[in-house]
Protein backbone atom coordinates (compact mmCIF):
# COMPACT_ATOMS: atom_id res chain seq x y z
CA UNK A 1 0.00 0.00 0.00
CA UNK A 2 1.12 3.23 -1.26
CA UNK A 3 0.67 6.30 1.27
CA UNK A 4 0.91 9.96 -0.16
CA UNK A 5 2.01 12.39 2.60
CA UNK A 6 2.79 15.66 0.31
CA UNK A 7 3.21 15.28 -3.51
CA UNK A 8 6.79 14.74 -4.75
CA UNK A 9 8.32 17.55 -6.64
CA UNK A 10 8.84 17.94 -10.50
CA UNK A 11 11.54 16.17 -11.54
CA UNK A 12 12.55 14.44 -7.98
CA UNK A 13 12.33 10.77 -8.01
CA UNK A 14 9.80 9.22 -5.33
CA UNK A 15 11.54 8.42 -1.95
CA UNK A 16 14.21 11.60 -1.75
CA UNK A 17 14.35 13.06 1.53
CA UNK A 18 12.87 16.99 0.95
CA UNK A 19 10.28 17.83 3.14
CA UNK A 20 7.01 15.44 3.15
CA UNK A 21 7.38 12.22 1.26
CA UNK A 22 5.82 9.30 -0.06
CA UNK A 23 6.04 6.67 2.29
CA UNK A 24 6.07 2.40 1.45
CA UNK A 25 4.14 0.32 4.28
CA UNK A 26 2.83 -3.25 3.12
CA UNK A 27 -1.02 -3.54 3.83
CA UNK A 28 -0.46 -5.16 6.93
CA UNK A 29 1.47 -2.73 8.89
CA UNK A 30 -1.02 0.14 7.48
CA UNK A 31 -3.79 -1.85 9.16
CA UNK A 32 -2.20 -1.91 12.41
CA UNK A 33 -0.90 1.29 12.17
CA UNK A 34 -4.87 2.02 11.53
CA UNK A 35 -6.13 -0.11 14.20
CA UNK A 36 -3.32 1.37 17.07
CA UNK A 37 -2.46 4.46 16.01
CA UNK A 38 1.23 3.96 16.78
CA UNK A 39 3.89 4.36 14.60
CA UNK A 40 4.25 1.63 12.21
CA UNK A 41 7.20 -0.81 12.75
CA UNK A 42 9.72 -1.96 10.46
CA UNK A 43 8.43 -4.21 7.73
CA UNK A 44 9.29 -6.72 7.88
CA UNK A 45 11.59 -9.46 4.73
CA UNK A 46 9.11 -10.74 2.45
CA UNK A 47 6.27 -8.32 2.88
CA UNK A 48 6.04 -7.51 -0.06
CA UNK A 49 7.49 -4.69 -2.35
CA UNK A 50 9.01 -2.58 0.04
CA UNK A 51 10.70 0.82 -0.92
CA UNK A 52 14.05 0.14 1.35
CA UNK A 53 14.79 4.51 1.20
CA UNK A 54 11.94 5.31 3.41
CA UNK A 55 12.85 5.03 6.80
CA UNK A 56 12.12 2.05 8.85
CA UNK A 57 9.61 3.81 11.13
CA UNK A 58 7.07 6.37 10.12
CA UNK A 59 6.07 9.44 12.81
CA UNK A 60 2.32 9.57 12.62
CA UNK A 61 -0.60 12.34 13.62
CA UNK A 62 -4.09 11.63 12.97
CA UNK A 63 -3.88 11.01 9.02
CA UNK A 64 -0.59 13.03 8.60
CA UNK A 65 2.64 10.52 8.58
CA UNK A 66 5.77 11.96 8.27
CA UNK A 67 9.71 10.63 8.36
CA UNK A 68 11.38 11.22 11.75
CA UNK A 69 13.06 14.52 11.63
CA UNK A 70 10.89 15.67 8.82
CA UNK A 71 9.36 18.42 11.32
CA UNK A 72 12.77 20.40 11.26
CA UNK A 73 11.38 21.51 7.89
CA UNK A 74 7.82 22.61 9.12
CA UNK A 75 7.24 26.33 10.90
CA UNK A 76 11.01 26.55 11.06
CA UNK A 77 12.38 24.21 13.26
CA UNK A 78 11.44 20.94 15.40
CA UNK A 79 8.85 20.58 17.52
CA UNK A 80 8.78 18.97 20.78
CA UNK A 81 7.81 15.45 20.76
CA UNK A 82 5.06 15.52 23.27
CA UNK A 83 1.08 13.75 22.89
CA UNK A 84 -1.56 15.81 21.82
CA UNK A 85 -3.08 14.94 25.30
CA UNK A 86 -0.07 16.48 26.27
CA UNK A 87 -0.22 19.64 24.87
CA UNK A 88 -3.75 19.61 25.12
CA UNK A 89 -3.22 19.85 28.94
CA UNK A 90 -0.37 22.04 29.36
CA UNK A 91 -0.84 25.40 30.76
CA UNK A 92 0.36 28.27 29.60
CA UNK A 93 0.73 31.74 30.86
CA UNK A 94 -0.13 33.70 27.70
CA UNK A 95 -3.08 34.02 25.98
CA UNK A 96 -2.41 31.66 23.31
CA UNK A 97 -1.83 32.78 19.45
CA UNK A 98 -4.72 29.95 18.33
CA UNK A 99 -7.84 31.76 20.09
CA UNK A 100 -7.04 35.02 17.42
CA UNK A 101 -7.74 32.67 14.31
CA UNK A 102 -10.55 32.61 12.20
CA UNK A 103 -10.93 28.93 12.67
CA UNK A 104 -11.24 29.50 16.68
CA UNK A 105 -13.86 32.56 15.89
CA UNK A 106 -15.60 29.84 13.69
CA UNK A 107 -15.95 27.81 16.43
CA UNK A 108 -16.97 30.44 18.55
CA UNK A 109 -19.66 31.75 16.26
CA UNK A 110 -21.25 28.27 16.18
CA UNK A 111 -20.93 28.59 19.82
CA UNK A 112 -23.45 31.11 20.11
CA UNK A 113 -25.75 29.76 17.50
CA UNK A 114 -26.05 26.67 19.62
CA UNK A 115 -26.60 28.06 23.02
CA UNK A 116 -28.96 30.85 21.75
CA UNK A 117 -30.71 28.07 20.37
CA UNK A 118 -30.83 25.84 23.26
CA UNK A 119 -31.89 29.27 25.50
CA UNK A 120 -34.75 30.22 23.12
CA UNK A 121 -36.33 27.13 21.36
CA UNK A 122 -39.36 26.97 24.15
CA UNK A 123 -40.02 31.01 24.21
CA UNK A 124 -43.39 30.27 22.33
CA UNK A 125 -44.70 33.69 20.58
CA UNK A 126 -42.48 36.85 21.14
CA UNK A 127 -42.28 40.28 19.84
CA UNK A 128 -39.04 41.65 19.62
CA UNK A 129 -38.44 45.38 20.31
CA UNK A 130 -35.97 47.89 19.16
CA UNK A 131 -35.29 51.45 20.35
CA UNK A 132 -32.81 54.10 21.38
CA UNK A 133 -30.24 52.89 24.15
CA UNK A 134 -29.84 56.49 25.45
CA UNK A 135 -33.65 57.40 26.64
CA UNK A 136 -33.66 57.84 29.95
CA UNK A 137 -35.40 56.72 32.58
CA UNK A 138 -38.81 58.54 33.05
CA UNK A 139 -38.50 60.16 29.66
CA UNK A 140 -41.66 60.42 27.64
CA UNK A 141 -39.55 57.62 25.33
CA UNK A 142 -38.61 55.21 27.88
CA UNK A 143 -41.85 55.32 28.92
CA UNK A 144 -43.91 54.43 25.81
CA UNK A 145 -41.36 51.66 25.53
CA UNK A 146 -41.90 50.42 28.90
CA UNK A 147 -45.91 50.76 27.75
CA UNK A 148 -45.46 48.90 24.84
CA UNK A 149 -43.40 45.81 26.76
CA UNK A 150 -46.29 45.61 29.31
CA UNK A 151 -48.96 45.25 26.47
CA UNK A 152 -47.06 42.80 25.04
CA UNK A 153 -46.90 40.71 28.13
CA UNK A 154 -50.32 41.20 28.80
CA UNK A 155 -51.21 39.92 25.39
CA UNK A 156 -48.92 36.79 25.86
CA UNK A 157 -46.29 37.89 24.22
CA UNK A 158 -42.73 37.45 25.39
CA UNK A 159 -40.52 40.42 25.14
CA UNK A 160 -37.01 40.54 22.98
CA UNK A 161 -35.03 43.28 23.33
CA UNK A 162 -31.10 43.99 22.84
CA UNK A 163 -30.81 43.39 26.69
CA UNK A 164 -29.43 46.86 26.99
CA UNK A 165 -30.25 50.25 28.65
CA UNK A 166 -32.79 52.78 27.55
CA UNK A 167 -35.83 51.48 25.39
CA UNK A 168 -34.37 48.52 25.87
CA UNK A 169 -34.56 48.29 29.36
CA UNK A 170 -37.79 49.93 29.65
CA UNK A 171 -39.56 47.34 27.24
CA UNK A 172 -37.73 44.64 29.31
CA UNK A 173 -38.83 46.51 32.36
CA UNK A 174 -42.88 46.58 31.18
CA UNK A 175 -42.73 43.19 30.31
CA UNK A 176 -41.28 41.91 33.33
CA UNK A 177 -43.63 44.05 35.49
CA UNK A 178 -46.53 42.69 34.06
CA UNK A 179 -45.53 39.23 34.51
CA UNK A 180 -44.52 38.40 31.29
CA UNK A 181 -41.17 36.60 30.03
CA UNK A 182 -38.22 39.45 29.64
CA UNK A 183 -35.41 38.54 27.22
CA UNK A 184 -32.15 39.97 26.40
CA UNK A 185 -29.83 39.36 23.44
CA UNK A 186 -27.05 41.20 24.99
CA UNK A 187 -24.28 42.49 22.64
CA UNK A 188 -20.53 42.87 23.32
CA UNK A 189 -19.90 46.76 22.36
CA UNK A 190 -16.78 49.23 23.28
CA UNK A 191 -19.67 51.70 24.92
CA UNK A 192 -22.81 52.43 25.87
CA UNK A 193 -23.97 48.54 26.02
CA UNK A 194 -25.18 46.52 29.63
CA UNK A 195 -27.88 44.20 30.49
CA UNK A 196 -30.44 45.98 32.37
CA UNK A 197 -32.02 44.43 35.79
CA UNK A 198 -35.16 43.81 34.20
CA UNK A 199 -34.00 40.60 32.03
CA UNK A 200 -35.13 36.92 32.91
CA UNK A 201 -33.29 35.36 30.42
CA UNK A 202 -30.62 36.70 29.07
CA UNK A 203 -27.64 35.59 26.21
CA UNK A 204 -24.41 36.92 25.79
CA UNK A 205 -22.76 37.47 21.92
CA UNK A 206 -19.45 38.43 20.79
CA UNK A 207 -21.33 38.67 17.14
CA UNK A 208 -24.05 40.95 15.59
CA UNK A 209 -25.25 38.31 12.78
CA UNK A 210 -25.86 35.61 15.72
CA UNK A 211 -27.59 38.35 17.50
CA UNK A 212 -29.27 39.23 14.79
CA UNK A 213 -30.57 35.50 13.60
CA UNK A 214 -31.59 35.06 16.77
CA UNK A 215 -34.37 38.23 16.62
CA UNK A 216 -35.48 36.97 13.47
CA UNK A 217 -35.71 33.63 14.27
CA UNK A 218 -37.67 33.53 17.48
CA UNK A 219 -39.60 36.76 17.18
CA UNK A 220 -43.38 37.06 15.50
CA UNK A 221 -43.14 40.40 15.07
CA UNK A 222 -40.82 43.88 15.24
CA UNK A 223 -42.11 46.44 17.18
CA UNK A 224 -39.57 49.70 15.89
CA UNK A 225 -39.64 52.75 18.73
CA UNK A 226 -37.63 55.85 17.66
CA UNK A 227 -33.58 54.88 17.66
CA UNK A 228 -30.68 55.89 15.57
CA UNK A 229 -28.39 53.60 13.43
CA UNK A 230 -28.66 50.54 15.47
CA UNK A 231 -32.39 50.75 15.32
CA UNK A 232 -32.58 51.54 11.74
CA UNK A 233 -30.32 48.22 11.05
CA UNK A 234 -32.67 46.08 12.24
CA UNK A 235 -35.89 47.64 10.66
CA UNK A 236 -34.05 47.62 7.07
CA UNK A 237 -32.78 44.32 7.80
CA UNK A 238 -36.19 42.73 8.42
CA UNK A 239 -37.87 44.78 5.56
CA UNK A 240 -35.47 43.17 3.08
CA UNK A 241 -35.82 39.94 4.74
CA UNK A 242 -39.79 39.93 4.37
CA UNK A 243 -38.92 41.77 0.76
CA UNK A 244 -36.87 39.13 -0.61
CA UNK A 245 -38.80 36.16 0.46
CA UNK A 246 -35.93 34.67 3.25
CA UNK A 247 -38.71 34.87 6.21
CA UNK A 248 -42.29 34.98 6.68
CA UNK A 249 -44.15 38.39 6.41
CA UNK A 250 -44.53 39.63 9.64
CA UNK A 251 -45.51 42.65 11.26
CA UNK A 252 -43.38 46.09 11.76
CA UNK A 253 -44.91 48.38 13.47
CA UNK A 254 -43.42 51.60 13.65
CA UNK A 255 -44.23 53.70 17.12
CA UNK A 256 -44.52 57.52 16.42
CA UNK A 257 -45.91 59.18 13.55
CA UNK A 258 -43.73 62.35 14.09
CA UNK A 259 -40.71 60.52 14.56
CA UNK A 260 -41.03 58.01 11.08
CA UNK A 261 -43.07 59.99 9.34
CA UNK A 262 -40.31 62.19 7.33
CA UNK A 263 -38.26 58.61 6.76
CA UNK A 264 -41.55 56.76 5.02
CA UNK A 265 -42.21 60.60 3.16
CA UNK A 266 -38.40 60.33 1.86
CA UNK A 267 -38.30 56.79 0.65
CA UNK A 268 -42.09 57.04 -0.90
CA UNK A 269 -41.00 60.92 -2.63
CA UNK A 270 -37.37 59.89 -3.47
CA UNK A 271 -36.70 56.31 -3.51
CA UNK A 272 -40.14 55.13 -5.31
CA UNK A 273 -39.73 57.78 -8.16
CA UNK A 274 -36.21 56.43 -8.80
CA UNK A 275 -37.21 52.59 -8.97
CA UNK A 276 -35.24 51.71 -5.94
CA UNK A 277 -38.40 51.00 -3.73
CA UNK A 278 -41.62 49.14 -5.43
CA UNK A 279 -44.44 51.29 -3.95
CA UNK A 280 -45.89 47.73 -2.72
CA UNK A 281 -42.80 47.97 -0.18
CA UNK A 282 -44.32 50.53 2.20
CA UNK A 283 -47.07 48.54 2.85
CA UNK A 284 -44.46 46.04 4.95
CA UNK A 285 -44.81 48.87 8.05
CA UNK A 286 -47.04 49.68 9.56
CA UNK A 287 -46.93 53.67 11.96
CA UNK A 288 -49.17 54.08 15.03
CA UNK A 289 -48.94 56.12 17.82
CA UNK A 290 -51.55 53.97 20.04
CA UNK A 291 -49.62 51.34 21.41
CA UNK A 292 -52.88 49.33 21.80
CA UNK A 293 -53.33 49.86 18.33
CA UNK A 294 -49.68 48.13 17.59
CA UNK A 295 -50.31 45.41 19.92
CA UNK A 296 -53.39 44.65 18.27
CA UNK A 297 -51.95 44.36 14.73
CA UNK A 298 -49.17 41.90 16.34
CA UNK A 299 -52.51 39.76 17.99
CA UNK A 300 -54.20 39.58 14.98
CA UNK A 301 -51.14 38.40 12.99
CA UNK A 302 -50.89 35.74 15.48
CA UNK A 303 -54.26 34.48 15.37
CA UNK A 304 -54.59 34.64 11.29
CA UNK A 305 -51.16 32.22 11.48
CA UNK A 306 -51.97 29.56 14.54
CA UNK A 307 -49.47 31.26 16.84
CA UNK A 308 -50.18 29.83 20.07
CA UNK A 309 -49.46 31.79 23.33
C-alpha cells in the first residue's frame, strides 16, 4: 500500500528526503498502524514490495505521517515530541496565538448559535423590540417603551429586546412588570452597552449576525420605537428579509408618527420615483402612535397564522 504524505516535486524521483514524502508500508502494517495508532514498525523481509529509502519507522498524527526529523522543515524548526493529550493539557501563561484565528472565531460563532438556540427554542410567541439605548429613565420615550413591553406581556407575548439600557430596558422593564417573560440578546460593544435588571433570560454574543438571527428567528413580530443607526439596522434588515422572500411576512410596526413619518415621506418621494423602492414595499410597516393599536396588529397576525401563546 502506497501512502501519499505531500506530492513529490517535478523532476525528484519518489523516496528523496525533501520535506514530506511518499512513504512504502505493506497492507499489513497500514492496518495496524490504523487499528493502534502507533507508529508503524519496520516491515518486515518478504512483505512484499518494500521501498528500502523510506525510513524504517514512520512518525504519525491523525492522518498526517511523516519521516522522523521531517518536522525540522515545518514552521522553522522541530517541535517537541510531546502527545496531543499532552499539549492539550499544558498550561500556559499567555493568551495563546490559536484563540485570534478565524478557525477559533468559527468555532466560537457556532458557539453562540447553539446556546442561543438551546436558550430560546421553548419562548413560544415573542415580539421583539428595538429602540434608542440612550432614553432615559422617566422620559416620555422610555416610557412608551416600557408601555409597549407591558402590552405585550399582557397579550402573551414574550418580550425581545437587545438586553441593553434605555428602550431597551424599559420594554424589558414593562414586560417583566406585568408578569410576562423578559429577554435579552445582549451584545458585546466598546460603549454604551449593559444588560439591564429587568432581564429573565438573558444571552451573551461576541457577534451581531448571531444576535441578529436570533431576533429573526424567534420573534413574531418587530415592534420599531424611535432609535438611531442601530435601530434603523434592524428595521431595514427585516424589511429586506420579508422583501426578498428569506422569512415569513410579519408585522413592523413603527411607534410615532412624528418621529417616522419624514423617513416613510423620503423613501415614498425619493426612492419610489427612482425605482429603488416598489411602492408595494411601504405597505411592509405599519406607523401608530396607540400602542394598543400596535399590539393589536401583532394579535391579529398571530391568530390569522396559529401562533399559540
Amino acid at each position: 500500500m502506497r501512502r501519499r504524505t505531500r506530492a513529490s516535486c517535478d523532476g525528484v524521483p519518489a523516496g528523496t528526503a525533501i520535506g514530506w514524502q511518499t512513504l512504502s508500508m505493506s497492507t499489513d502494517d497500514a492496518r495496524s498502524d490504523a487499528d493502534t495508532g502507533q507508529a508503524a514498525g519496520p516491515p518486515a523481509d518478504g512483505d512484499g514490495d518494500h521501498d528500502r529509502s523510506v525510513s524504517p519507522r514512520t512518525v504519525r498524527r491523525g492522518r498526517v505521517a511523516m519521516r522522523p526529523g521531517t518536522e525540522r522543515h515545518l514552521d522553522g524548526g522541530d517541535r517537541s515530541r510531546r502527545t496531543e493529550d499532552e499539549k492539550l493539557l499544558a498550561g500556559s501563561h499567555e493568551r495563546p496565538a490559536f484563540l485570534e484565528t478565524d478557525t477559533w472565531r468559527a468555532l466560537r460563532i457556532l458557539s453562540e448559535f447553539v446556546e442561543g438556540f438551546e436558550a430560546l427554542a421553548g419562548v413560544g410567541r415573542a415580539v421583539a423590540v428595538f429602540g434608542s439605548a440612550r432614553n432615559a429613565e422617566g422620559s416620555e420615550a422610555y416610557e412608551l417603551a416600557r408601555r409597549v413591553g407591558g402590552t405585550l406581556a399582557e397579550a402573551g407575548f414574550a418580550v425581545i429586546t437587545g438586553g441593553g439600557p434605555g428602550a431597551m430596558e424599559a420594554a424589558n422593564r414593562g414586560a417583566h412588570e406585568a408578569g410576562g417573560l423578559s429577554i435579552g440578546c445582549n451584545i458585546e460593544l466598546p460603549h454604551e452597552q449593559h444588560l439591564n435588571p429587568y432581564v429573565d433570560l438573558s444571552i451573551e454574543f461576541h457577534y451581531f449576525f448571531a444576535r441578529k438571527t436570533m431576533f429573526v428567528k424567534y420573534s413574531d413580530a418587530f415592534v420599531i420605537m424611535p432609535g438611531g443607526f442601530g435601530t434603523l439596522d434592524e428595521l431595514f434588515e427585516a424589511i429586506t428579509l420579508i422583501q426578498t422572500g428569506k422569512i415569513r411576512d410579519f408585522p413592523v410596526v413603527l411607534i410615532g408618527h412624528a418621529y417616522w413619518d419624514g423617513l416613510l415621506a423620503w423613501i415614498r418621494d425619493v426612492q419610489v420615483p427612482a425605482g429603488a423602492v416598489d411602492p408595494g414595499d411601504l405597505e411592509l410597516l405599519h406607523v401608530t402612535d396607540d400602542v394598543d393599536e400596535a399590539v393589536g396588529i401583532i394579535s391579529a397576525y398571530a391568530r390569522a397564522n396559529a401562533i399559540d401563546a
